[in-house]
Protein backbone atom coordinates (compact mmCIF):
# COMPACT_ATOMS: atom_id res chain seq x y z
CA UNK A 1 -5.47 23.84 7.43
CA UNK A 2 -3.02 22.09 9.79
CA UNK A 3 -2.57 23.33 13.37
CA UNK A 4 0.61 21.82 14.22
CA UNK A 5 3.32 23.09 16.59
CA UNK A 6 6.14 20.92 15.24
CA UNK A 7 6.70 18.94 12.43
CA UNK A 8 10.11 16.93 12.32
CA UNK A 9 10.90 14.52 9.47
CA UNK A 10 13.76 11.34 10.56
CA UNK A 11 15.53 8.84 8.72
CA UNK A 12 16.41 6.01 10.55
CA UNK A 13 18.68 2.91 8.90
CA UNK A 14 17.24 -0.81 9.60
CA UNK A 15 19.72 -3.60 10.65
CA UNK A 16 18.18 -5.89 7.76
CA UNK A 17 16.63 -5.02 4.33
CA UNK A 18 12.76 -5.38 5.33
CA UNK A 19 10.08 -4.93 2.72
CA UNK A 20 12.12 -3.83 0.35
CA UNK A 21 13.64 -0.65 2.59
CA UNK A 22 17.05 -0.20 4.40
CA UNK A 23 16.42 3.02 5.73
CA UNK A 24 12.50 4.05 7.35
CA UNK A 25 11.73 7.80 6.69
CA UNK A 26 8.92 9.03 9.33
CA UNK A 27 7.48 12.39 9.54
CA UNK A 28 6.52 13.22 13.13
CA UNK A 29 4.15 15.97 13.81
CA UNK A 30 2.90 17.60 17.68
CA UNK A 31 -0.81 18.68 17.91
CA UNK A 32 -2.65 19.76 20.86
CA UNK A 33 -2.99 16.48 22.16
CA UNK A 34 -0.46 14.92 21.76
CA UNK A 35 2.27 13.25 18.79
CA UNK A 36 1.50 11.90 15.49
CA UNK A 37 3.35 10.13 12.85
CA UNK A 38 3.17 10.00 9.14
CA UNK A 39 5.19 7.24 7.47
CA UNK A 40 3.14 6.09 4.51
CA UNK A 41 5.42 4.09 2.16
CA UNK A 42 6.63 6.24 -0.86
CA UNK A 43 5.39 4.24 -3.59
CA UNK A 44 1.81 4.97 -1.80
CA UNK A 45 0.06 7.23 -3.57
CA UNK A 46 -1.67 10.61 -1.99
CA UNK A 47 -5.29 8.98 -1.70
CA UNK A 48 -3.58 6.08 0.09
CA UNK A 49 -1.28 8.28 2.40
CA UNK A 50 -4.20 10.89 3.20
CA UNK A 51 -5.59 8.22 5.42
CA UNK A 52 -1.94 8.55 7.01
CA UNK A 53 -2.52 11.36 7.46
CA UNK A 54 -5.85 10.95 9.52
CA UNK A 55 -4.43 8.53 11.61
CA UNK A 56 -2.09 10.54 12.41
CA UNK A 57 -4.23 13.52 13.12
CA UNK A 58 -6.34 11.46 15.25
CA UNK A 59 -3.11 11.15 17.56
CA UNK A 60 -2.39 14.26 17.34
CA UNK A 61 -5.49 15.17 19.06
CA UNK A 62 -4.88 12.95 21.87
CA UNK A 63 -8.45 11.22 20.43
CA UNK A 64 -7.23 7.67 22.19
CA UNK A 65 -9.91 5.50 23.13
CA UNK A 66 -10.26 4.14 26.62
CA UNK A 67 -8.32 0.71 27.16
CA UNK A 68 -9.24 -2.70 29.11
CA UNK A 69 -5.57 -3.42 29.43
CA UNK A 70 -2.56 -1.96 30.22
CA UNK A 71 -0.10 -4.14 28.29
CA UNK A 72 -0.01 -5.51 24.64
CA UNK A 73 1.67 -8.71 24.19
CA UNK A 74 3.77 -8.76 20.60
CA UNK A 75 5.31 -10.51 18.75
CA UNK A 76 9.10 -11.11 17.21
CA UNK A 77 9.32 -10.28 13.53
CA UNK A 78 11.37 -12.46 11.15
CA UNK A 79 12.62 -11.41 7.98
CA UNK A 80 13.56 -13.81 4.99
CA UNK A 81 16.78 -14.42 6.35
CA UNK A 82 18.58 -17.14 5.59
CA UNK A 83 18.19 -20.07 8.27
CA UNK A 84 21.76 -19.47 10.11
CA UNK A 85 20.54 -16.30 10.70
CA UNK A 86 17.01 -16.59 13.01
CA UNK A 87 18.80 -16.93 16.28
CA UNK A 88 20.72 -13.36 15.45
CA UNK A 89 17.71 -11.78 14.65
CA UNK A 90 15.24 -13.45 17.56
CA UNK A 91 17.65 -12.33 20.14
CA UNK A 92 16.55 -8.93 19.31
CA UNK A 93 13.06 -9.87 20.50
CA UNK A 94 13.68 -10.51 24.63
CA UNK A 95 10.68 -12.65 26.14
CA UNK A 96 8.77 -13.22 22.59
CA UNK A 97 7.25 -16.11 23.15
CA UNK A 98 5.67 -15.80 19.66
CA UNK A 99 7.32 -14.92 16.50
CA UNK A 100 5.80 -13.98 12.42
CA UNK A 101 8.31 -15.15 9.75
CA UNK A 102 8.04 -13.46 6.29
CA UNK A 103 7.88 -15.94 3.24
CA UNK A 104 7.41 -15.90 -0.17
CA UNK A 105 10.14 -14.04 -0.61
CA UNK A 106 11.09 -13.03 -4.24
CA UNK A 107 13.95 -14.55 -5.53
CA UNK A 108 13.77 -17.41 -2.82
CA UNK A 109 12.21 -20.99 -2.93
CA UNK A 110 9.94 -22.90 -0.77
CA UNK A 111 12.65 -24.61 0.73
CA UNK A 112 14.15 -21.27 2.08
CA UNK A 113 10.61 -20.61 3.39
CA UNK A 114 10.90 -24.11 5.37
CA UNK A 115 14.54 -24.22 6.20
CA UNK A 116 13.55 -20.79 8.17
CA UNK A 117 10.53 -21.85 9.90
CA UNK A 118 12.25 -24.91 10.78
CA UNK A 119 14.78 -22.59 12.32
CA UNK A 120 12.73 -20.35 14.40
CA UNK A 121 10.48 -23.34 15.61
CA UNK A 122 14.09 -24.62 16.73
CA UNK A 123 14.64 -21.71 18.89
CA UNK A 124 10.99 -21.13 20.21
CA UNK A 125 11.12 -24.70 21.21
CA UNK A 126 7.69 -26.86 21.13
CA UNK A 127 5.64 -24.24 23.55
CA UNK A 128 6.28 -21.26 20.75
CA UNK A 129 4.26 -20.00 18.16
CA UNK A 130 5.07 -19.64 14.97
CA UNK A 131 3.12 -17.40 12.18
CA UNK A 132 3.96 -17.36 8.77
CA UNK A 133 3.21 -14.40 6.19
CA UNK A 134 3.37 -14.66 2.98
CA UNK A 135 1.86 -11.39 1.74
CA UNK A 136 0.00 -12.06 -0.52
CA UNK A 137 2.55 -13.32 -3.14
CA UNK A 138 1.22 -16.97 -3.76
CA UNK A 139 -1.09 -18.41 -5.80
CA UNK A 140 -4.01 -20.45 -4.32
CA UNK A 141 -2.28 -23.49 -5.86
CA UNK A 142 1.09 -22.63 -4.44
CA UNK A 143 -0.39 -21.54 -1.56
CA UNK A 144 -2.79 -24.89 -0.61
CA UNK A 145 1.19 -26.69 -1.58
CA UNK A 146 3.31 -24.31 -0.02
CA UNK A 147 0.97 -24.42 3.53
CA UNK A 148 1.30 -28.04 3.57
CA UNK A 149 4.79 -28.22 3.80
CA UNK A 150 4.81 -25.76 6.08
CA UNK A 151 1.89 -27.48 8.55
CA UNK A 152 4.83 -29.82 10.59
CA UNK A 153 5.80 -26.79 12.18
CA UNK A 154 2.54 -26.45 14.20
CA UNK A 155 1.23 -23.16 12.84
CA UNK A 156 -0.72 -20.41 14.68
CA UNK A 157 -1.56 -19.16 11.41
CA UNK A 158 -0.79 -17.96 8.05
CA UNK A 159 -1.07 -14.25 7.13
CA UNK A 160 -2.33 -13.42 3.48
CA UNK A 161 -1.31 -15.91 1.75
CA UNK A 162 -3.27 -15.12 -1.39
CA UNK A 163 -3.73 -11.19 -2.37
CA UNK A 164 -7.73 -12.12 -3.72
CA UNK A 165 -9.95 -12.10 -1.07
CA UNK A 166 -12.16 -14.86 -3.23
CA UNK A 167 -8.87 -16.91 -3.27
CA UNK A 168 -8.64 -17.01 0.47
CA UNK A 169 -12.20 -17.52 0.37
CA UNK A 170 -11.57 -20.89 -1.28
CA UNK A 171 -7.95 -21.62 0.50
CA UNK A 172 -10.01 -21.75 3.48
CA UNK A 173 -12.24 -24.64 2.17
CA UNK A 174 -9.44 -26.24 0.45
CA UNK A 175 -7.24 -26.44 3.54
CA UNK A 176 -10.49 -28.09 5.51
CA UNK A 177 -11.36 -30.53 3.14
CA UNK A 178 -7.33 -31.47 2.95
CA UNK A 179 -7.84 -32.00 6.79
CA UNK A 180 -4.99 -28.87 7.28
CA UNK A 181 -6.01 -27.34 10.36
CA UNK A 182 -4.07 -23.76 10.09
CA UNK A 183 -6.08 -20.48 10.24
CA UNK A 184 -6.32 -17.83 7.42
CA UNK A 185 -5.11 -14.41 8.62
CA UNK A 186 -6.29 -11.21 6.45
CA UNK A 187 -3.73 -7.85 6.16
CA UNK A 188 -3.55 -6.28 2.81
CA UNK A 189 -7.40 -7.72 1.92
CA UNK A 190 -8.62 -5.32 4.57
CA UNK A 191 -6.56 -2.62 5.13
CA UNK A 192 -5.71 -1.62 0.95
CA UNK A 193 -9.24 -2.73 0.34
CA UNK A 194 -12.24 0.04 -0.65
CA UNK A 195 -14.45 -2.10 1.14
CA UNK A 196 -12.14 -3.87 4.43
CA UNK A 197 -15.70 -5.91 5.45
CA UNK A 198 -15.54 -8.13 2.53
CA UNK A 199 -12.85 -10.68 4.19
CA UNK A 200 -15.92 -11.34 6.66
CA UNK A 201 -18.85 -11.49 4.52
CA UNK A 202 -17.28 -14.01 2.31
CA UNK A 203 -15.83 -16.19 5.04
CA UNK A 204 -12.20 -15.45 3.66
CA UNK A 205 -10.42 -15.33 6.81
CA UNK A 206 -10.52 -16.33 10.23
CA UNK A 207 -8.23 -13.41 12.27
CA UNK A 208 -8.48 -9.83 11.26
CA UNK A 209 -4.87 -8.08 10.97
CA UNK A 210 -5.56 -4.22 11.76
CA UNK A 211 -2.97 -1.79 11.06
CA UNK A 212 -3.67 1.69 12.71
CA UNK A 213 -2.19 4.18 10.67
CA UNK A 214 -3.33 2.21 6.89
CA UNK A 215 -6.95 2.18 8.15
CA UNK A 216 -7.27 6.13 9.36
CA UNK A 217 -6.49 5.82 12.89
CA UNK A 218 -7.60 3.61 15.98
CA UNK A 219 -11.14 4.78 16.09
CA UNK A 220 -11.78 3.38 12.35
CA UNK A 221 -10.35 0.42 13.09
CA UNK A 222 -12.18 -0.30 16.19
CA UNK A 223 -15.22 0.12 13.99
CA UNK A 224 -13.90 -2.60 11.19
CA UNK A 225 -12.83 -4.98 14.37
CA UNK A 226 -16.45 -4.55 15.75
CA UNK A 227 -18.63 -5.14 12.58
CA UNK A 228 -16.09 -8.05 11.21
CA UNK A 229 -16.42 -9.99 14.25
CA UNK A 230 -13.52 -11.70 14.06
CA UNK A 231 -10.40 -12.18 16.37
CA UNK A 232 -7.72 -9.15 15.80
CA UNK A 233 -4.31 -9.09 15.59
CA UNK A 234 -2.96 -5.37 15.87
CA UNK A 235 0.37 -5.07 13.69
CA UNK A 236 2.60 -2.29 12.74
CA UNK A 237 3.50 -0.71 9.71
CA UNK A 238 7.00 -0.20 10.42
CA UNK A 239 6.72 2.91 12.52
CA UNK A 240 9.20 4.62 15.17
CA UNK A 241 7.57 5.07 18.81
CA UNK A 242 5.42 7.66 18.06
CA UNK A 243 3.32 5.54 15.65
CA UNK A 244 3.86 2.04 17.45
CA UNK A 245 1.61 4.00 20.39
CA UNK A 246 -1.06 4.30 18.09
CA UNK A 247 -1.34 0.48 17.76
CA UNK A 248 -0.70 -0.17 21.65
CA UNK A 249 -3.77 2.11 22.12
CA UNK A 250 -6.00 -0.06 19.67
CA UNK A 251 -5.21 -3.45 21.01
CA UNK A 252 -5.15 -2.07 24.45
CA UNK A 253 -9.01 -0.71 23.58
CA UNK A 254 -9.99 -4.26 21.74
CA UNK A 255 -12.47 -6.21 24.10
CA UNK A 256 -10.95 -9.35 23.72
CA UNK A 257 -7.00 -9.78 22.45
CA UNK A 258 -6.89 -13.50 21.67
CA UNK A 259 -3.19 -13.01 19.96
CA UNK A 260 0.20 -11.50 20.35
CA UNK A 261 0.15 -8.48 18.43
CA UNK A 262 2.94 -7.34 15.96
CA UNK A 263 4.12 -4.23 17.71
CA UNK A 264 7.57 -4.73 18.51
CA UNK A 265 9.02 -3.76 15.34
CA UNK A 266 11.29 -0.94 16.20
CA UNK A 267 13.71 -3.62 17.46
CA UNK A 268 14.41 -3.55 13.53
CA UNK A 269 15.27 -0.35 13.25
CA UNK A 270 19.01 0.78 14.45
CA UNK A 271 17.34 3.38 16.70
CA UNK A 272 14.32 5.34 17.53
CA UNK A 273 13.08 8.95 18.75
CA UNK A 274 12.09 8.09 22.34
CA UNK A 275 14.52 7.22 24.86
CA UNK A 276 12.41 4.50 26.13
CA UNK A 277 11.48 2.48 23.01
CA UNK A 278 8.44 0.66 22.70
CA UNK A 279 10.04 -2.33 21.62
CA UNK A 280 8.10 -5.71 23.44
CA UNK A 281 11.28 -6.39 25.29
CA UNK A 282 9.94 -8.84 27.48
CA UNK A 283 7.37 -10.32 25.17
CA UNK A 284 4.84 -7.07 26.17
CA UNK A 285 4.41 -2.93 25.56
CA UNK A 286 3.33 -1.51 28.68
CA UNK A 287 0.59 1.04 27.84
CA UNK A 288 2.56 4.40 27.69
CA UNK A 289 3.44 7.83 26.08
CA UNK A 290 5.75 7.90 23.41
CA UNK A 291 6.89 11.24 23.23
CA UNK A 292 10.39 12.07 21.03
CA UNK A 293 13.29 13.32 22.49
CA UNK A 294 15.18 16.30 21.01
CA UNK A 295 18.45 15.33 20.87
CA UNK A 296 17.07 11.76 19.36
CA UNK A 297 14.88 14.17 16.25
CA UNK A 298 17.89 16.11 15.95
CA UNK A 299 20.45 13.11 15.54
CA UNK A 300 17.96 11.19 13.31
CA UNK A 301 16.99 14.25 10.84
CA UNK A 302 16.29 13.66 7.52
CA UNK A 303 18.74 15.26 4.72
CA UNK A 304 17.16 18.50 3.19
CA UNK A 305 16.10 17.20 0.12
CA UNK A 306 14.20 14.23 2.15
CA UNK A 307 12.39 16.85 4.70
CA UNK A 308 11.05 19.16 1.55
CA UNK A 309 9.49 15.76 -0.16
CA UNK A 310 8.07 14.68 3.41
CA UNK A 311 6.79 18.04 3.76
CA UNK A 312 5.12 18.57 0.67
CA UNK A 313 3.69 15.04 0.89
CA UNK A 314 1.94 16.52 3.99
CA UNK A 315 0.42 19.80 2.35
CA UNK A 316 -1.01 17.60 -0.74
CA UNK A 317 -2.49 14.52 1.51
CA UNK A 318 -3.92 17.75 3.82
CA UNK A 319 -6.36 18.52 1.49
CA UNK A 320 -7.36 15.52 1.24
CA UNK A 321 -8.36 14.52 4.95
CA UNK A 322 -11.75 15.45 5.45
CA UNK A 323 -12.59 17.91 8.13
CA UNK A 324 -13.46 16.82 11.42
């Protein structure tokens, strides 16, 4: 049984087509502690979402572990744009010093993939850094190739490239015997895994990428960060406010935050519910509240037919969040 005292459900359009979506649908929802939000993909299915859910619970409750910092430095977030388009889209990212470009794209070619990394190390200049993430979409032989043409643009490191964890497992020795110095990042092989401590046991990765909301809130994740033992990178999943403060609170709780984290993604979307976005503007998210302003809910409301799916999303993945 939920004890809620509002649930609101937004739709918010995105200046670019990102992972696959124009428009990001969020249900927020107000506990006694605080705000929560519950944006699990749609194509997820309940079992998935239900640890949504939790996470979002968990914030709800105002359950927010006790941070070493009071600032997260993030990240600017690139999509597969064409090159003649990175300076557009960096400029919404103010004092990123670092930015993540998506490759791997469907439809597009390794040369996109370097023409836009090319492009963004142009604007970062020689001091930025540049991440790549691939998502999981190429195969350990186009992935030992596709890194190798990529290397010349001084990598931080490359984010799933493979979607096996056994693949990344052997990427990783590949790339060292090929004298590539770049280091393996794990996403999807930890947080859509059953068992998200498998990337460390087999040696498949050398930086953790935690995702609050995918992995049941900031307390779970905490736990995976602490028995992987590897450096973390704190990313979003696309959320307004509301669920970016979820991810602030982890990597502001992490003992040691060796990266910029990829937080600042509600510069993508055309708005947000707070008035004071947590955006990185300035290359940083001050450790803060993110609590949604009336008017902002009301403007940004979902159409009726969207706010009875969100809803009833919510009642099934309910019964499946175990009780506290």
């Amino acid at each position: 049984m939920l004890d809620l005292a509002e649930v609101h459900v937004v739709s918010i359009p995105m200046h670019l087509r990102f992972r696959g979506i124009d428009v990001r649908e969020a249900l927020l929802l107000r506990g006694p502690g605080g705000w929560g939000e519950f944006s699990p993909f749609p194509e997820y299915d309940d079992a998935e979402a239900a640890r949504w859910l939790a996470a979002a619970l968990e914030s709800a409750r105002g359950d927010v572990p006790a941070a070493v910092r009071d600032a997260v430095p993030v990240n600017a977030t690139v999509p597969a744009v064409a090159a003649a388009d990175v300076s557009g889209v960096l400029a919404r990212f103010p004092g990123c010093t670092t930015a993540k470009v998506k490759v791997a794209q469907a439809g597009q070619a390794l040369r996109d993939d370097v023409d836009r990394v090319a492009a963004v190390r142009e604007v970062l200049g020689p001091t930025g850094r540049v991440r790549v993430d691939a998502n999981g979409a190429w195969t350990l032989a186009d992935a030992r190739w596709a890194i190798a043409a990529l290397e010349a643009f001084d990598l931080e490191y490359v984010e799933q490239p493979c979607a096996d964890v056994e693949d990344l497992a052997l990427l990783r020795v590949a790339l060292a015997r090929a004298g590539v110095e770049v280091l393996i990042a794990a996403d999807e092989s930890v947080r859509r895994a059953e068992d998200p401590l498998r990337v460390a046991r087999l040696g498949a990765a050398d930086v953790l990428v935690l995702k609050v909301a995918p992995l049941g809130g900031v307390r779970p994740a905490l736990e995976i960060a602490r028995e992987c033992g590897l450096p973390v990178v704190v990313s979003s999943a696309l959320e307004t406010s509301v669920g970016i403060r979820a991810g602030v609170a982890l990597a502001a709780a992490l003992p040691d935050l060796p990266f910029a984290c990829g937080l600042a993604t509600t510069s993508l979307l055309t708005g947000d519910v707070v008035t004071d976005s947590l955006d990185g503007r300035g290359g940083a998210i001050a450790l803060r509240d993110a609590v949604p302003d009336p008017d902002r809910l009301a403007h940004w409301a979902a159409p009726p037919d969207r706010q009875r799916w969100w809803r009833e999303r919510l009642s099934r993945c309910a019964e499946l969040v175990p009780a506290d």
